[in-house]
N, C-alpha and C. Protein backbone atom coordinates (compact mmCIF):
# COMPACT_ATOMS: atom_id res chain seq x y z
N UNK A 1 0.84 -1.18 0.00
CA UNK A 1 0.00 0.00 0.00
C UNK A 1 0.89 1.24 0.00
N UNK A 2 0.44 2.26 -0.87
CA UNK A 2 1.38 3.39 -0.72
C UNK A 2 0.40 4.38 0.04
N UNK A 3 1.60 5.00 0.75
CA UNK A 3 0.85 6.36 2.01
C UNK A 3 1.48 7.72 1.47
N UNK A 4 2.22 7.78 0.90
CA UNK A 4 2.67 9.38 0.29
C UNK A 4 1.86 9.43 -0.71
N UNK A 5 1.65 10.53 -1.13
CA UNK A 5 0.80 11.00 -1.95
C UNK A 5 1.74 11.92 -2.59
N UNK A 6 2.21 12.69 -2.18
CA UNK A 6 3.55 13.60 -2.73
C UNK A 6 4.55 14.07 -1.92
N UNK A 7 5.64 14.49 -1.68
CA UNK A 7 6.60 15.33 -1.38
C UNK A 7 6.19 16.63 -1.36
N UNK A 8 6.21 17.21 0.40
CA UNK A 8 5.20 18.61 0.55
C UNK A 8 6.32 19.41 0.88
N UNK A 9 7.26 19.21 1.86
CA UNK A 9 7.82 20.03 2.15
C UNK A 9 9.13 19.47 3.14
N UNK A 10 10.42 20.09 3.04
CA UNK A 10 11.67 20.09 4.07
C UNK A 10 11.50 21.00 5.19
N UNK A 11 11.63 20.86 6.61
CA UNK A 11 11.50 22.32 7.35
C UNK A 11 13.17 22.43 8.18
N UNK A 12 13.47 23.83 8.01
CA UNK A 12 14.74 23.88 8.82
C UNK A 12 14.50 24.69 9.50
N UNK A 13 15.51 24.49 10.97
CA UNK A 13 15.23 25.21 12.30
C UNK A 13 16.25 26.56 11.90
N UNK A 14 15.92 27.52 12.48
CA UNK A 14 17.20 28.57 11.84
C UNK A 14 17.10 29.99 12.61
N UNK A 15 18.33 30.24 13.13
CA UNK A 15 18.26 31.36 14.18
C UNK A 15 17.42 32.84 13.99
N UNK A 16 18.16 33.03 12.36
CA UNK A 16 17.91 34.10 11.91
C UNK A 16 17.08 34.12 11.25
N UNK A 17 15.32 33.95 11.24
CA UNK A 17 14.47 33.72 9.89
C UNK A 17 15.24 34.81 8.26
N UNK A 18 15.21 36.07 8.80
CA UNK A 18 14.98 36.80 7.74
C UNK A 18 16.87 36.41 7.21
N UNK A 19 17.80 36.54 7.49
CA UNK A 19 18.73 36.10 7.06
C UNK A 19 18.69 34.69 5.91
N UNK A 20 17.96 34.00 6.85
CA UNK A 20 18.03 32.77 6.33
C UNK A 20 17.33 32.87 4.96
N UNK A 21 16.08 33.43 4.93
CA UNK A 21 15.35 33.61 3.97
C UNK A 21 15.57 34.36 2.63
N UNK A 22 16.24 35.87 3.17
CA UNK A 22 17.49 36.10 2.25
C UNK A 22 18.02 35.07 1.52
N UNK A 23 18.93 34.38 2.00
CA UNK A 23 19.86 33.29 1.78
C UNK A 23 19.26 32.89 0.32
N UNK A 24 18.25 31.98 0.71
CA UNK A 24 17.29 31.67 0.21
C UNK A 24 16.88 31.57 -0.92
N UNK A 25 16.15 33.01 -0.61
CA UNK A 25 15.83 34.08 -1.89
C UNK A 25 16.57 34.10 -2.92
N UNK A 26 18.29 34.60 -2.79
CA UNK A 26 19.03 34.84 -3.23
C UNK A 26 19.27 33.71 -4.17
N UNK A 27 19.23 32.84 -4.13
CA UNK A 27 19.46 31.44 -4.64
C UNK A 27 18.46 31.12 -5.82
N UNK A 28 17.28 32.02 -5.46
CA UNK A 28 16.34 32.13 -6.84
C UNK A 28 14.85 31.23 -5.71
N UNK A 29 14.60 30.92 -4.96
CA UNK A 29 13.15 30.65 -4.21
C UNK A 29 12.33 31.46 -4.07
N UNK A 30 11.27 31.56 -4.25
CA UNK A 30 10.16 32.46 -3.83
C UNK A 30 9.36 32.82 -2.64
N UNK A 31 9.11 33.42 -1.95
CA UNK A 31 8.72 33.20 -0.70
C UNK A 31 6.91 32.91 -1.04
N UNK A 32 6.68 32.16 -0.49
CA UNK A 32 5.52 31.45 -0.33
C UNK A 32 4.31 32.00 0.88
N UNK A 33 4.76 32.32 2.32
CA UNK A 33 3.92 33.06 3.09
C UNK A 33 4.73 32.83 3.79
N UNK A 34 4.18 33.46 4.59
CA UNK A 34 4.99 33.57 6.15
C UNK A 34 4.21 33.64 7.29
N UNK A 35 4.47 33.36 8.46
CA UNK A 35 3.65 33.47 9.63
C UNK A 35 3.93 32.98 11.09
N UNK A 36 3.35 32.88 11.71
CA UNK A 36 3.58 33.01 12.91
C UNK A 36 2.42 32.09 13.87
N UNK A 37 3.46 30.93 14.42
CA UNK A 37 2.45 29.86 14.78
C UNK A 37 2.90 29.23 16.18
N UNK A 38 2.00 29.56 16.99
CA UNK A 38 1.97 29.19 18.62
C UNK A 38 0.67 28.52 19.13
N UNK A 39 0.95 28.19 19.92
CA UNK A 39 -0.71 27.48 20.98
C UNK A 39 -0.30 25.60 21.11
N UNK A 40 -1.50 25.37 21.12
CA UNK A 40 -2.08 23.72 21.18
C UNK A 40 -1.69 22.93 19.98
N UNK A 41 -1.39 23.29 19.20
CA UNK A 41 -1.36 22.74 17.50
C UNK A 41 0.30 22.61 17.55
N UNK A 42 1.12 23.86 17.88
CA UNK A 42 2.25 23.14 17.43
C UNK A 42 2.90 22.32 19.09
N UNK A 43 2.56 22.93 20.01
CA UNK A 43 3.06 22.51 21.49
C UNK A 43 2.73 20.85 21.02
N UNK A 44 1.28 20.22 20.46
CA UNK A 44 1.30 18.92 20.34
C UNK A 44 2.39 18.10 19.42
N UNK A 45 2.58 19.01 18.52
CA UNK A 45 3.45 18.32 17.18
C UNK A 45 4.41 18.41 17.32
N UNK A 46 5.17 19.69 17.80
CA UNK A 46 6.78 19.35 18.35
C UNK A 46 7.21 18.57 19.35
N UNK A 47 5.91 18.83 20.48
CA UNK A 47 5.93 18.60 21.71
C UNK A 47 7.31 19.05 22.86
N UNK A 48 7.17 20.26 22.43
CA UNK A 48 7.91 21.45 22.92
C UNK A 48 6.91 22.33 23.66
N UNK A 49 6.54 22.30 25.26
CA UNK A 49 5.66 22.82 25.62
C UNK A 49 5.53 24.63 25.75
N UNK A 50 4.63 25.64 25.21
CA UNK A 50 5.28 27.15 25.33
C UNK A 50 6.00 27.84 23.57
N UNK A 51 5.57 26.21 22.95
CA UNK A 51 6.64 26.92 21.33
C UNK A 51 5.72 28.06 20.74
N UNK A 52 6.08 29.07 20.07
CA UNK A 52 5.91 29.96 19.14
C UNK A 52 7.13 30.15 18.22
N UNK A 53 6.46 29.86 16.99
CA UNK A 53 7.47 29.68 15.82
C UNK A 53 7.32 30.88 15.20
N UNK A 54 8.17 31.35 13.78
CA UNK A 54 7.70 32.10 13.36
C UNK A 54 8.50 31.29 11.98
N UNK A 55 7.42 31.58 11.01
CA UNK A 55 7.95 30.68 9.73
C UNK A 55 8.01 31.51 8.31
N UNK A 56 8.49 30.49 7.75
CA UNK A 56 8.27 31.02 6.06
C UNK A 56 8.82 30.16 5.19
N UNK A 57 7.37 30.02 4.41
CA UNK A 57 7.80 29.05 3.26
C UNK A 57 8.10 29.59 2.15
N UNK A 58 9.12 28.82 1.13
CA UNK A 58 9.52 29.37 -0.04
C UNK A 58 9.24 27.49 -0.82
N UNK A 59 9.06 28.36 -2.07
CA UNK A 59 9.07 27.41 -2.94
C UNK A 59 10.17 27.52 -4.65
N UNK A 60 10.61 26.84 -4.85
CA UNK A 60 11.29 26.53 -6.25
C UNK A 60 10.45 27.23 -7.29
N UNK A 61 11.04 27.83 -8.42
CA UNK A 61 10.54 28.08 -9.56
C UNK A 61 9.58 27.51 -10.56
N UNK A 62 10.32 26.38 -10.24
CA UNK A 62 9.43 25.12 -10.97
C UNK A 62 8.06 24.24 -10.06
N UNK A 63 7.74 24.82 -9.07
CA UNK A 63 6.75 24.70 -7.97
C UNK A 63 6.65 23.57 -7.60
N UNK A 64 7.98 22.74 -7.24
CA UNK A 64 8.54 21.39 -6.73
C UNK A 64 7.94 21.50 -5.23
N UNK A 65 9.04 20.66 -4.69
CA UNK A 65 9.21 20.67 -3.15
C UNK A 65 9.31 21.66 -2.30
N UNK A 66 8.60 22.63 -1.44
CA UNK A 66 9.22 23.32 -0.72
C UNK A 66 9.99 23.38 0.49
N UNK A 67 10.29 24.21 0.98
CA UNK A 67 11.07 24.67 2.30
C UNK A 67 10.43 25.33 2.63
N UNK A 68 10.63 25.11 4.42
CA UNK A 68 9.76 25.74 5.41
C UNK A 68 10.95 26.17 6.31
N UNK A 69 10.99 27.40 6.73
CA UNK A 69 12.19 28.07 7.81
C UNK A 69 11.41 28.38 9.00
N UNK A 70 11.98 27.97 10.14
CA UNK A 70 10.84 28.43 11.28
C UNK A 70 12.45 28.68 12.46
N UNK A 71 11.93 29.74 12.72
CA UNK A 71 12.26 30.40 13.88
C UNK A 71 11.80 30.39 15.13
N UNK A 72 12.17 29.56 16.53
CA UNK A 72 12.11 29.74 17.55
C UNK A 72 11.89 31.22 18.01
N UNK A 73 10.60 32.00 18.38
CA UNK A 73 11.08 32.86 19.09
C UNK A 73 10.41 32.21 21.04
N UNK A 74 10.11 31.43 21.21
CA UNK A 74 9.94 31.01 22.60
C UNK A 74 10.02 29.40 22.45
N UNK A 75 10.71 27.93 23.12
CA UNK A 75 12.07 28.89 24.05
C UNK A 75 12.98 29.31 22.87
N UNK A 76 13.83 29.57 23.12
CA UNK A 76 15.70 29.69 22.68
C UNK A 76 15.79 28.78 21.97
N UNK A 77 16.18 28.43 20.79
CA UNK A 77 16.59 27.81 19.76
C UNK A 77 18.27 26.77 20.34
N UNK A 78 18.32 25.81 20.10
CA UNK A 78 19.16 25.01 20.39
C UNK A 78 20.15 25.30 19.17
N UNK A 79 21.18 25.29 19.54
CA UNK A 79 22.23 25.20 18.53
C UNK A 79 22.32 23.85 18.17
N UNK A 80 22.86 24.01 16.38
CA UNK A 80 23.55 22.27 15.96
C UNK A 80 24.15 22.33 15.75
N UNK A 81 25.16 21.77 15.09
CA UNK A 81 26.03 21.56 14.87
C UNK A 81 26.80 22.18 13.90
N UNK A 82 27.49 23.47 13.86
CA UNK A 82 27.73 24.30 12.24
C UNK A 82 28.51 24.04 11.53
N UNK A 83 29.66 23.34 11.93
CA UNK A 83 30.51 22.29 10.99
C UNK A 83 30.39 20.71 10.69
N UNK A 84 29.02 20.77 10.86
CA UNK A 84 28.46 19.14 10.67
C UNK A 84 29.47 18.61 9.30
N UNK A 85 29.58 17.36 8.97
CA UNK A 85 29.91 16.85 7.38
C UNK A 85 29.07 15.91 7.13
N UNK A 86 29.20 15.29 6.18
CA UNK A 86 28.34 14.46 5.65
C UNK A 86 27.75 13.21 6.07
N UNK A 87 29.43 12.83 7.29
CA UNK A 87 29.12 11.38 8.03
C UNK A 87 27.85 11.74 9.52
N UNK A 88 28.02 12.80 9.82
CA UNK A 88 27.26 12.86 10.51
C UNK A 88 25.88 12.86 10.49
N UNK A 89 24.73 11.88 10.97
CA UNK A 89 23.64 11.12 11.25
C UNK A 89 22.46 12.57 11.16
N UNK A 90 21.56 12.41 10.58
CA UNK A 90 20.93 13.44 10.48
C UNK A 90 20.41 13.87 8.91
N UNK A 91 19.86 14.89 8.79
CA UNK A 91 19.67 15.71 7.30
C UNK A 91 20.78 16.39 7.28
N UNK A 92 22.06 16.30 6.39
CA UNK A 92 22.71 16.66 5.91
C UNK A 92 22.80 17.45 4.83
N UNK A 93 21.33 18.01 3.64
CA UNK A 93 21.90 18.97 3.05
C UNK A 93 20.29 18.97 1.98
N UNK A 94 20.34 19.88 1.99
CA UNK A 94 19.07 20.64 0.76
C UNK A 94 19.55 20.73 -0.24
N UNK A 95 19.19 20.36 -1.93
CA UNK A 95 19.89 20.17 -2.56
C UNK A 95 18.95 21.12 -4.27
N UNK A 96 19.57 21.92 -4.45
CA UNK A 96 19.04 22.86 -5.63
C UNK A 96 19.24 22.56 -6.95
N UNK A 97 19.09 22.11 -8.14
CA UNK A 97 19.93 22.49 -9.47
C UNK A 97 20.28 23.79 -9.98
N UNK A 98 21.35 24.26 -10.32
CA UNK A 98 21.43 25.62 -10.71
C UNK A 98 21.73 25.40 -11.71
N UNK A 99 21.67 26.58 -13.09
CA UNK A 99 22.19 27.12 -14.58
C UNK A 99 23.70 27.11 -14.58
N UNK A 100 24.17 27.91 -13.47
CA UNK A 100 25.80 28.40 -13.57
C UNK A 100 26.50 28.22 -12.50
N UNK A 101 26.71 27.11 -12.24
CA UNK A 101 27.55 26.50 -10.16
C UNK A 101 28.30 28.35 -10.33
N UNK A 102 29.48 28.23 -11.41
CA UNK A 102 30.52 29.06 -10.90
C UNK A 102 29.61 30.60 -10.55
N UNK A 103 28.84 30.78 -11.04
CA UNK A 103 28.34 31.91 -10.75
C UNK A 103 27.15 32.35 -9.44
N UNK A 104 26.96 31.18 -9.03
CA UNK A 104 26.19 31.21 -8.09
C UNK A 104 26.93 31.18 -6.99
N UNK A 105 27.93 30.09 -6.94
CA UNK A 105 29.38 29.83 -5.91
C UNK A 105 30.09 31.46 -5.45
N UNK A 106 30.31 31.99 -6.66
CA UNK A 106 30.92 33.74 -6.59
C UNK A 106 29.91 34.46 -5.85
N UNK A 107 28.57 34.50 -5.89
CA UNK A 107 27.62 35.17 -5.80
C UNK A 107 27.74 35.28 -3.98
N UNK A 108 27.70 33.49 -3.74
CA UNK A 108 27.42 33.27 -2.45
C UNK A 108 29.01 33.53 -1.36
N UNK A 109 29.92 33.07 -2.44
CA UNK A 109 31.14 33.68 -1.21
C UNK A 109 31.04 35.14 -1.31
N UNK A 110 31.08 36.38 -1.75
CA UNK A 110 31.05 37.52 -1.84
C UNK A 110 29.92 37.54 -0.81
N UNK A 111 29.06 37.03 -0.47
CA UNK A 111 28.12 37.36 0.60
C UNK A 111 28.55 36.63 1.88
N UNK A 112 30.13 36.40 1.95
CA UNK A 112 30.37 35.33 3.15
C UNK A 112 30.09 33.52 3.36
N UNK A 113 29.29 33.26 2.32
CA UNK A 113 29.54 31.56 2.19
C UNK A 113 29.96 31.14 1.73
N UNK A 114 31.04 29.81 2.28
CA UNK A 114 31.74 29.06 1.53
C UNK A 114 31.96 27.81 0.94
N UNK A 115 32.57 27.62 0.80
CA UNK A 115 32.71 25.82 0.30
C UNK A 115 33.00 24.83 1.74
N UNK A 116 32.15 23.84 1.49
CA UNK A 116 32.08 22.77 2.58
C UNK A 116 33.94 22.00 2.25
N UNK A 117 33.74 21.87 0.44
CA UNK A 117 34.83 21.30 0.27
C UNK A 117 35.39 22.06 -0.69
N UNK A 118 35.02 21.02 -2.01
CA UNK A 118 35.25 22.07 -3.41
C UNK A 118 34.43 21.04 -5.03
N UNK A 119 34.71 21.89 -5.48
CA UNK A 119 33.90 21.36 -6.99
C UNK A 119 33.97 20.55 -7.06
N UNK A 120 33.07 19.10 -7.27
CA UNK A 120 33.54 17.64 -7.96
C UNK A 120 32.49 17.88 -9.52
N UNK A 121 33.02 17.04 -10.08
CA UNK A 121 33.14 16.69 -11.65
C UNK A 121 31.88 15.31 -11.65
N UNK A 122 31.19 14.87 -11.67
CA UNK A 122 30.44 13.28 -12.29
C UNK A 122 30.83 13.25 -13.54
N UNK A 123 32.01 12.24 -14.12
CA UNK A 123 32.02 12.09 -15.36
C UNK A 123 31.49 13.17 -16.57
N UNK A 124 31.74 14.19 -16.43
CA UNK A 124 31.36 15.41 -17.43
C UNK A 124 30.07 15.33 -17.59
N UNK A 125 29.14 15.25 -16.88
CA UNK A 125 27.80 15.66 -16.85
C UNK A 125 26.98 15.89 -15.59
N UNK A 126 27.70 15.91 -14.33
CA UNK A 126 27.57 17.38 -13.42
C UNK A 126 28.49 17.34 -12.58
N UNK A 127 28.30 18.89 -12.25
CA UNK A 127 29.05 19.83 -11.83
C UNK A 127 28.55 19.92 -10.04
N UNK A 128 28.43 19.96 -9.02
CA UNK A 128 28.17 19.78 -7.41
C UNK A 128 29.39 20.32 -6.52
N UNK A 129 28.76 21.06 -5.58
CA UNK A 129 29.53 21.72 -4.68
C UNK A 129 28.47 21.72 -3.69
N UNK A 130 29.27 21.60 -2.47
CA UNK A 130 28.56 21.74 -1.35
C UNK A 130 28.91 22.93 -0.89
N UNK A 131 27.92 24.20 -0.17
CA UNK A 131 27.77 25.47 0.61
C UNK A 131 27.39 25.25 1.91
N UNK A 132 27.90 26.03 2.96
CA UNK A 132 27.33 26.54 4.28
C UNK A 132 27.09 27.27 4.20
N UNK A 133 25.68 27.46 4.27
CA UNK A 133 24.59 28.43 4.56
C UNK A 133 24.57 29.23 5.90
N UNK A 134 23.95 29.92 5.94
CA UNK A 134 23.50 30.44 7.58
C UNK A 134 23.14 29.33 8.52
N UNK A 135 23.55 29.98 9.83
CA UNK A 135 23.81 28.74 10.59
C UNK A 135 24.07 27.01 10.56
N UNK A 136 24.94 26.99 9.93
CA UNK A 136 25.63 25.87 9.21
C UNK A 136 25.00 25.28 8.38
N UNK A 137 24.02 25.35 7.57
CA UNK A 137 23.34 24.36 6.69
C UNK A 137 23.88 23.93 5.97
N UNK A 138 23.97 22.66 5.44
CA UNK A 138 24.96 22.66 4.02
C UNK A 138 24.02 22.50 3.09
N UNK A 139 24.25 23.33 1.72
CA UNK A 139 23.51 23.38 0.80
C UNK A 139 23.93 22.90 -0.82
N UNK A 140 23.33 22.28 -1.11
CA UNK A 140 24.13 21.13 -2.37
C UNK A 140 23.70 22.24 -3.52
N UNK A 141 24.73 22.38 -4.36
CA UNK A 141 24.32 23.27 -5.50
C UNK A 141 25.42 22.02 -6.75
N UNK A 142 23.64 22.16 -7.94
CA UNK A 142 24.59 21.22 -8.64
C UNK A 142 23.99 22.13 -10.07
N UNK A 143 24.91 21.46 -11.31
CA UNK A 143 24.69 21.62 -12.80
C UNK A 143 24.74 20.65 -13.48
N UNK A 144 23.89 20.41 -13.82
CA UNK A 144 23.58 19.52 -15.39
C UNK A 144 24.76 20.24 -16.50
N UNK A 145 26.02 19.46 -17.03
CA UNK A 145 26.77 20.18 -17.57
C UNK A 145 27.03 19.10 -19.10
N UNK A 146 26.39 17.85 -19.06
CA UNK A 146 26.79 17.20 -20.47
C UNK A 146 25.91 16.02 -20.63
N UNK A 147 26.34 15.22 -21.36
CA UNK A 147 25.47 14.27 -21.21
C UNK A 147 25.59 12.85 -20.14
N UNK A 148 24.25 12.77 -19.91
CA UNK A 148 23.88 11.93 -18.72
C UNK A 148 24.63 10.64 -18.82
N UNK A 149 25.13 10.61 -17.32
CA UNK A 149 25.52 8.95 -17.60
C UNK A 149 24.74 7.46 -17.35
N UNK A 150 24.97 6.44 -17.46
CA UNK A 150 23.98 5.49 -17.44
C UNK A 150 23.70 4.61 -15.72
């Protein structure tokens, strides 16, 4: 029996909403709404007693999968881990296709983010780099650069 019906959404915890969302943005996402969500509804679902979030969804161009950013403002946001890597257990990384790695890569260090590592190659038909985002996220930026392999 299948129980998904579709792929709705990723949510990341994140200190700075509007930074983050920036981030985001910048990357080419759209912001979707935003808002602000406390009481009985999320205290049950996090089961974080006292939570008030404050969120915002963005969605892809191509009106895929979205992202959801939610901000702790009651309690205090837990820190994670900001130099996480890949071995470490968990969601390790949101992953975009872009037009131009090198130009998006320039875009994002000039704004202070950098490379997790550095460019890898798939047999001449893509291009992938991993980014740290605001508060450590790592963010997979890849290119379709030739033809597909089998």
């Amino acid at each position: 029996m299948t129980h998904v019906r579709r792929f709705d959404h990723v949510g990341l915890t994140v200190s700075d909403l509007e930074t983050a969302t920036a981030f985001f943005v910048a990357l080419g996402l759209e912001v979707e709404g935003t808002g602000s969500v406390q009481g009985e509804f999320v205290e049950t679902v996090c089961a974080v007693p006292g939570a008030h979030c404050e969120i915002a969804v963005l969605r892809p161009p191509d009106g895929g999968c979205r992202l959801e950013l939610s901000s702790f403002v009651e309690p205090e946001h837990t820190p994670g881990s900001p130099h996480a890597l890949a071995t470490e257990l968990g969601l390790r990384n949101v992953s975009f296709e872009v037009a131009d790695l090198d130009v998006v890569l320039g875009e994002l260090a000039a704004d202070g983010y950098g490379l997790v590592g550095g460019v890898g190659d798939w047999e001449g038909s893509v291009r992938m780099a991993y980014v740290r985002g605001p508060d450590g996220i790592v963010v997979s930026l890849f290119e379709q650069t030739g033809a597909t392999g089998s």
